[in-house]
Protein backbone atom coordinates (compact mmCIF):
# COMPACT_ATOMS: atom_id res chain seq x y z
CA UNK A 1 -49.33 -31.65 15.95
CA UNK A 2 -46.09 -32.78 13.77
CA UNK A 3 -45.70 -36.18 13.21
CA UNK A 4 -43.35 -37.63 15.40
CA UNK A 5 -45.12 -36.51 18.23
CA UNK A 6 -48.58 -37.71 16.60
CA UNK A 7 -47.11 -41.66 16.27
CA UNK A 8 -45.14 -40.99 20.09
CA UNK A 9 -48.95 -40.61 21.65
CA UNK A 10 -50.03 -43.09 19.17
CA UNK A 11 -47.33 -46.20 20.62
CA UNK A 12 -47.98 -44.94 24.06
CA UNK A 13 -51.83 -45.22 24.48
CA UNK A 14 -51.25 -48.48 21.79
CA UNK A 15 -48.95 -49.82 25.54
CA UNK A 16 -51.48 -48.70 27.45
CA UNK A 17 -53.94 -50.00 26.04
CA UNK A 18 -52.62 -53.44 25.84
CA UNK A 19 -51.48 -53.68 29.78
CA UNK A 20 -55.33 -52.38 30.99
CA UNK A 21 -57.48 -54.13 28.56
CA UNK A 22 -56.61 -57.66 29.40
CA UNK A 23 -57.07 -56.37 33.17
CA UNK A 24 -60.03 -54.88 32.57
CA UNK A 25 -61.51 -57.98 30.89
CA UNK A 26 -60.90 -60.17 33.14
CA UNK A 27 -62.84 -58.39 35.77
CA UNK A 28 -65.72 -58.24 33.53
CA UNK A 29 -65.39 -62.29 32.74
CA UNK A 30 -65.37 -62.86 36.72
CA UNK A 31 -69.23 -61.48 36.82
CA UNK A 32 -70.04 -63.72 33.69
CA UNK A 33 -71.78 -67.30 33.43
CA UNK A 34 -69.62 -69.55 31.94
CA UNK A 35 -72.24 -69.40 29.03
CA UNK A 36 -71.23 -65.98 28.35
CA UNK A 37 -68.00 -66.42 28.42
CA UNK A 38 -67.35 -69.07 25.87
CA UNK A 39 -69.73 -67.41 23.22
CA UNK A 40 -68.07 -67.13 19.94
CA UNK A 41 -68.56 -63.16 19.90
CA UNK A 42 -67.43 -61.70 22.89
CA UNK A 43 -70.59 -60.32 24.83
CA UNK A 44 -70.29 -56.57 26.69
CA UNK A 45 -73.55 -56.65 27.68
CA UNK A 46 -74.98 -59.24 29.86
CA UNK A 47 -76.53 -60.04 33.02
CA UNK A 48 -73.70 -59.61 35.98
CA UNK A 49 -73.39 -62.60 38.59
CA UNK A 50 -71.47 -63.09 41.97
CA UNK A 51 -71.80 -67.09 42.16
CA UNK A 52 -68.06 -66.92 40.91
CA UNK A 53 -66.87 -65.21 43.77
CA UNK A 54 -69.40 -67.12 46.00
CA UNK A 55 -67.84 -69.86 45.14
CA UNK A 56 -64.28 -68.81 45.60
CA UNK A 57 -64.79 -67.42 48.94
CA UNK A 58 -66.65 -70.03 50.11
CA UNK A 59 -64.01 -72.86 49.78
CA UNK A 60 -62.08 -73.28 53.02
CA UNK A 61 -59.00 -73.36 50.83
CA UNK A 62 -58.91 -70.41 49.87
CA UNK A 63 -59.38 -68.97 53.23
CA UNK A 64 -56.11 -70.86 53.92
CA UNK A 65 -53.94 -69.88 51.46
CA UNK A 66 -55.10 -66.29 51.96
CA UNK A 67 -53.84 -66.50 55.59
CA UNK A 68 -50.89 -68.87 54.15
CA UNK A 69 -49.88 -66.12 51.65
CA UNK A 70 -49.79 -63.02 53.93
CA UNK A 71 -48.09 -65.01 56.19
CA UNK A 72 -45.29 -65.60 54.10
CA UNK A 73 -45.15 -62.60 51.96
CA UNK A 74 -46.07 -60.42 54.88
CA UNK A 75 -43.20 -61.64 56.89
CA UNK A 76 -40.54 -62.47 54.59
CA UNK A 77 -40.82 -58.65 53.70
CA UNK A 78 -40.86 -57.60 56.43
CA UNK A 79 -37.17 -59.50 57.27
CA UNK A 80 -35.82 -58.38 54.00
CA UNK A 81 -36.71 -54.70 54.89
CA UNK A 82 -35.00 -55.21 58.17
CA UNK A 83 -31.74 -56.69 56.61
CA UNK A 84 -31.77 -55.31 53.22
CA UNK A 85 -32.28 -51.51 53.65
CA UNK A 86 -29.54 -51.29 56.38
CA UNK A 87 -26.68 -53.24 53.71
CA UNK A 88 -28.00 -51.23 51.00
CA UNK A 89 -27.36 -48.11 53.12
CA UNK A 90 -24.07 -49.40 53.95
CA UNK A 91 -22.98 -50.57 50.34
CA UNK A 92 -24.24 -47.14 49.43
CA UNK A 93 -22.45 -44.93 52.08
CA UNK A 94 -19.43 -46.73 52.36
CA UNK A 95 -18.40 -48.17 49.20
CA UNK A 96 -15.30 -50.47 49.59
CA UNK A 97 -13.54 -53.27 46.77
CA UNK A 98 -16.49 -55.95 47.43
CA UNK A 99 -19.57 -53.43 46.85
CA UNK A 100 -19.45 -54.14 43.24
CA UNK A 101 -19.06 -57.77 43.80
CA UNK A 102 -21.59 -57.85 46.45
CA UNK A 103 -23.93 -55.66 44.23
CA UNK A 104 -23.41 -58.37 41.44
CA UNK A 105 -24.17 -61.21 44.04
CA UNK A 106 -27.27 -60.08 45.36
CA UNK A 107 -28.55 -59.03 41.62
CA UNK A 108 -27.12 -62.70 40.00
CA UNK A 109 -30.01 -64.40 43.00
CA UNK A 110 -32.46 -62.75 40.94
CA UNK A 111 -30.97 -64.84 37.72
CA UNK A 112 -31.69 -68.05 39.20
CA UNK A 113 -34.78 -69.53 37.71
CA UNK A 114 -36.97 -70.59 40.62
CA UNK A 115 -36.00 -74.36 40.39
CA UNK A 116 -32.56 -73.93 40.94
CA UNK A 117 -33.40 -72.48 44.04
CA UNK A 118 -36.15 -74.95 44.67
CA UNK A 119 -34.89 -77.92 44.60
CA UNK A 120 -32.00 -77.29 47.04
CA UNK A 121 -34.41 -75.93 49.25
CA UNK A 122 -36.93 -78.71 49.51
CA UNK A 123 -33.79 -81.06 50.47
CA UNK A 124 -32.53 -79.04 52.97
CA UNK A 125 -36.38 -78.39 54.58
CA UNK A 126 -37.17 -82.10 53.78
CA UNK A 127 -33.62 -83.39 56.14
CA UNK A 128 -35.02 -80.22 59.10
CA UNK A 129 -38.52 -81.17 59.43
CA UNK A 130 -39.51 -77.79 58.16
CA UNK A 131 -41.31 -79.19 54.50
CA UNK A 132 -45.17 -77.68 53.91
CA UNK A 133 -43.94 -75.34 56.56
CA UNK A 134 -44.75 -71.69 57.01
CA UNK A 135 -41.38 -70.82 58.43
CA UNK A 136 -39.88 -72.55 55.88
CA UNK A 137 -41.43 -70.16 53.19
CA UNK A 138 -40.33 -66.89 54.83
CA UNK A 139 -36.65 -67.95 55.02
CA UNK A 140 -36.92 -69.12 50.84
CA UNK A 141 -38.93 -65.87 50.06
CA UNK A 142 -36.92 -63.72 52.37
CA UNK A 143 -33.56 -64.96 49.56
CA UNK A 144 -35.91 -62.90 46.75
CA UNK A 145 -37.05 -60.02 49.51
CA UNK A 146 -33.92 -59.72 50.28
CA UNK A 147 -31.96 -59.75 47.42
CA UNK A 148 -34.88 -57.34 45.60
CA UNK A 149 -34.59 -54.98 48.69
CA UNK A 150 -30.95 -54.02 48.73
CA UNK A 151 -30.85 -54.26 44.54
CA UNK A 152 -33.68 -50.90 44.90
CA UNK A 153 -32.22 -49.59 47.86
CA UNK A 154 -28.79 -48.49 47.01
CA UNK A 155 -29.34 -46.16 44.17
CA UNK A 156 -32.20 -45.06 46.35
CA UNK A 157 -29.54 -43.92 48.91
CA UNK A 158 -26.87 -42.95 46.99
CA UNK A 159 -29.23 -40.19 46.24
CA UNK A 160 -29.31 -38.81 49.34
CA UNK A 161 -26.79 -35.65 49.21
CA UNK A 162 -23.83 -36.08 51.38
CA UNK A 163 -24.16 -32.68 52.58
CA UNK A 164 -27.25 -33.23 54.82
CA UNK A 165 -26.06 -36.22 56.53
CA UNK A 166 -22.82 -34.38 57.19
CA UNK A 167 -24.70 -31.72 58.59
CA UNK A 168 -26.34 -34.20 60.95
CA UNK A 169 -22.93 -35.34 62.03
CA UNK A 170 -22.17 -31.84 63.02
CA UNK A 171 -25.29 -31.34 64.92
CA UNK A 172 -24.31 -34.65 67.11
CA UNK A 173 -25.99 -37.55 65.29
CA UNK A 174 -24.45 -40.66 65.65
CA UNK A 175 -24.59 -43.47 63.06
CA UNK A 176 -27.60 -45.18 63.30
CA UNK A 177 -29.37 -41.50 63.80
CA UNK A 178 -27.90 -40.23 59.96
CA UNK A 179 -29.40 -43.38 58.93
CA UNK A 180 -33.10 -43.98 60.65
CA UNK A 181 -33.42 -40.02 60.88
CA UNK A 182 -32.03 -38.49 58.11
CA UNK A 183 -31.16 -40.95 54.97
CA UNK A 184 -34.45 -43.36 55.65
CA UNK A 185 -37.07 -40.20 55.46
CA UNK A 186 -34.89 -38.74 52.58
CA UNK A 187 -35.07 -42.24 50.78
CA UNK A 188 -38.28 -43.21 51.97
CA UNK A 189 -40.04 -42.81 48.70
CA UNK A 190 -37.98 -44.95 46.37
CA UNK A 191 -37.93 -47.50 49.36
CA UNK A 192 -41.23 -48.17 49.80
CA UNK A 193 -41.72 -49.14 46.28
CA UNK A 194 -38.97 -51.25 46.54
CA UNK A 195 -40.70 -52.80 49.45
CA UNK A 196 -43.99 -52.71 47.26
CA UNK A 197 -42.42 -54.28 44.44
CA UNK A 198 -40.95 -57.07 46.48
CA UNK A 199 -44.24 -57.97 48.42
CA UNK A 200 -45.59 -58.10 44.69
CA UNK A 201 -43.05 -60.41 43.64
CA UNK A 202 -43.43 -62.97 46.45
CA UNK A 203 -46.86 -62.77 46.61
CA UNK A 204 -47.70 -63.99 43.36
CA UNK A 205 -44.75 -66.26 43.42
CA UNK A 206 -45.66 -70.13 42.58
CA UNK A 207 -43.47 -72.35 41.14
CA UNK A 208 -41.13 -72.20 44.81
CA UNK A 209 -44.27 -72.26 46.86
CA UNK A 210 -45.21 -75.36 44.39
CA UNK A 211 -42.36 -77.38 45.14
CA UNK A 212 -41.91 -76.45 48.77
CA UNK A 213 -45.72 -77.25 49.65
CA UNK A 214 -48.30 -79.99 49.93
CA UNK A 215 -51.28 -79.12 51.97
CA UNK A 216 -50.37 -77.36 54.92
CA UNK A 217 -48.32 -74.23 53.71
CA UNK A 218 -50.12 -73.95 50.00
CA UNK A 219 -50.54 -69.98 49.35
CA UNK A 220 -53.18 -68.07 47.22
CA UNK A 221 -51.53 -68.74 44.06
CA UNK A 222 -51.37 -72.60 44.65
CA UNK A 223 -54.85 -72.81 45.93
CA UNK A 224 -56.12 -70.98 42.87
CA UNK A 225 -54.54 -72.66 40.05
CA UNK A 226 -56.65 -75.47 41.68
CA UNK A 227 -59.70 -74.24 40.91
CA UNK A 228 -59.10 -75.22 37.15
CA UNK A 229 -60.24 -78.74 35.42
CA UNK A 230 -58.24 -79.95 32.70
CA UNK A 231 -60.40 -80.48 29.59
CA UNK A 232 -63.43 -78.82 27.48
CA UNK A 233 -65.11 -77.97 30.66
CA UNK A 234 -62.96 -75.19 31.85
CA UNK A 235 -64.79 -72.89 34.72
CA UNK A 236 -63.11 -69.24 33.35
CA UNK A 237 -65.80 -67.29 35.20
CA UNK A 238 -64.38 -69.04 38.39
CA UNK A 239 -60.41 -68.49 37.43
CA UNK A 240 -61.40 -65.02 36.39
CA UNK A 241 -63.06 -64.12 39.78
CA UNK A 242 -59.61 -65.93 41.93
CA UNK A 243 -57.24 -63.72 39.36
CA UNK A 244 -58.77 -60.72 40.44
CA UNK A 245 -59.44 -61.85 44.29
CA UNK A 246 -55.73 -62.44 44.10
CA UNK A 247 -55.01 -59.04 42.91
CA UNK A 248 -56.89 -57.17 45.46
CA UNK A 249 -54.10 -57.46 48.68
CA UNK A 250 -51.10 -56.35 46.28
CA UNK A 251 -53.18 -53.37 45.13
CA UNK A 252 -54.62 -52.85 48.95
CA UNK A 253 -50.69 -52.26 50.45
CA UNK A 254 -49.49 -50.04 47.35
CA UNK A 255 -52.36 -47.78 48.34
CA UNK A 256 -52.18 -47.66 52.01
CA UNK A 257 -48.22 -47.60 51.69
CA UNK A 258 -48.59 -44.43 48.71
CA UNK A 259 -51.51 -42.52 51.04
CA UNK A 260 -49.33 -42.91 54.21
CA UNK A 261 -46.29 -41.59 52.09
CA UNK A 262 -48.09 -38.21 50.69
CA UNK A 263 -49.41 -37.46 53.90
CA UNK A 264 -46.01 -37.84 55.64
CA UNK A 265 -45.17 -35.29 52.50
CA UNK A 266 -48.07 -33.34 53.26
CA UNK A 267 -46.94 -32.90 56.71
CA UNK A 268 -43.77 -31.62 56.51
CA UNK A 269 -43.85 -29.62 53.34
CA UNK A 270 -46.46 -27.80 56.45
């Protein structure tokens, strides 16, 4: 093995390394006593406990910013896949002089740091009625579905070839048929991890859903960074058992959305 190629393996399992281990860690501290956890040498072996998650599943908080969260990730999603992969197919298909600048536009929301998009917000909900309102975090989230949606979505189209959808023109498709039968299917791998990736973004969102909630509307994230004291007295088994709790719904839809996708493969590679 030359050299090059020696230190190449060497940075890449050095990155992998460093992205899993601090995962993998953290689910080990969420079956620790706090005891164990604050020892000055980190212990490996020890005996396991599920009081951490006891306790995190049974607050009724957390049962209501679970519901809270897929609420508003779930359906702000699901309106920024119905908007956003129909413009990107358009910006993609039929490039004019505003693509670029709309391309620009919908790729500058995702420069705004949350609180300039925040603040705004809470006035306008505040002056509705719609504050600490469900409804009122679909509409802010669908702005980053939205805006992540078409940003993924038109290279993912401009892939398609040209040749197959004119081909579907000759055979009598209309429109809207080249685009739900014949670009979607074609695209539909690159799209649903742009749909992935932007239910991953709003779901572990906070500082927006901090701002634009009180009690009534508070998601997952909220509801766990509650769970914390401030001082010496810290309960990391407990944080370390909502971190992964919180990780289990993101991980749970890139599965189901990855085996529907190869089996939709499988099926008509048949």
């Amino acid at each position: 093995m030359s050299v090059s190629r020696f230190l190449g393996r060497s940075v890449l399992y050095l990155a992998a390394f460093s992205a899993v281990f601090p995962m993998v860690w953290t689910v080990i501290n969420a079956f620790k006593n706090r005891v164990d956890i604050v020892t000055p040498t980190p212990l490996f072996i020890f005996t396991p406990t599920l009081d951490n998650f006891a306790y995190v599943l049974g607050r009724e908080s957390v049962a209501t910013g679970l519901v809270n969260s897929l609420i508003a990730a779930g359906g702000s999603v699901l309106i920024g896949a119905l908007l956003g992969l129909p413009a990107a197919y358009a910006i993609a298909r039929y490039p004019n002089r505003w693509s670029a600048d709309i391309q620009f536009f919908v790729l500058s929301l995702r420069f705004l740091p949350p609180v300039a998009v925040a603040i705004p917000l809470m006035v306008i909900w505040l002056d509705l009625g719609f504050y600490d309102t469900r409804l009122s975090l679909i509409l802010t989230y669908t702005l980053l579905t939205l805006a992540t949606v078409i940003w993924l979505g038109v290279p993912a189209f401009a892939q398609v070839p040209k040749e197959v959808e004119e081909a579907a023109r000759v055979d009598g498709y209309g429109p809207y048929a080249v685009f739900l039968r014949v670009a979607l299917p074609i695209a539909a791998r690159s799209l649903i991890g742009a749909v992935a990736f932007a239910f991953v973004l709003v779901w572990n969102e906070f500082l927006i859903a901090l701002m634009l909630t009180t009690s009534d509307a508070k998601t997952l994230p909220i509801v766990a960074s509650e769970l914390t004291q401030l001082g010496r007295d810290v309960p990391w088994g407990i944080l370390n058992a909502s971190v992964v709790l919180l990780s289990i719904p993101p991980l749970l839809l890139v599965g189901i959305l990855s085996g529907l996708l190869n089996n939709a493969f499988r099926r008509n590679s048949k």
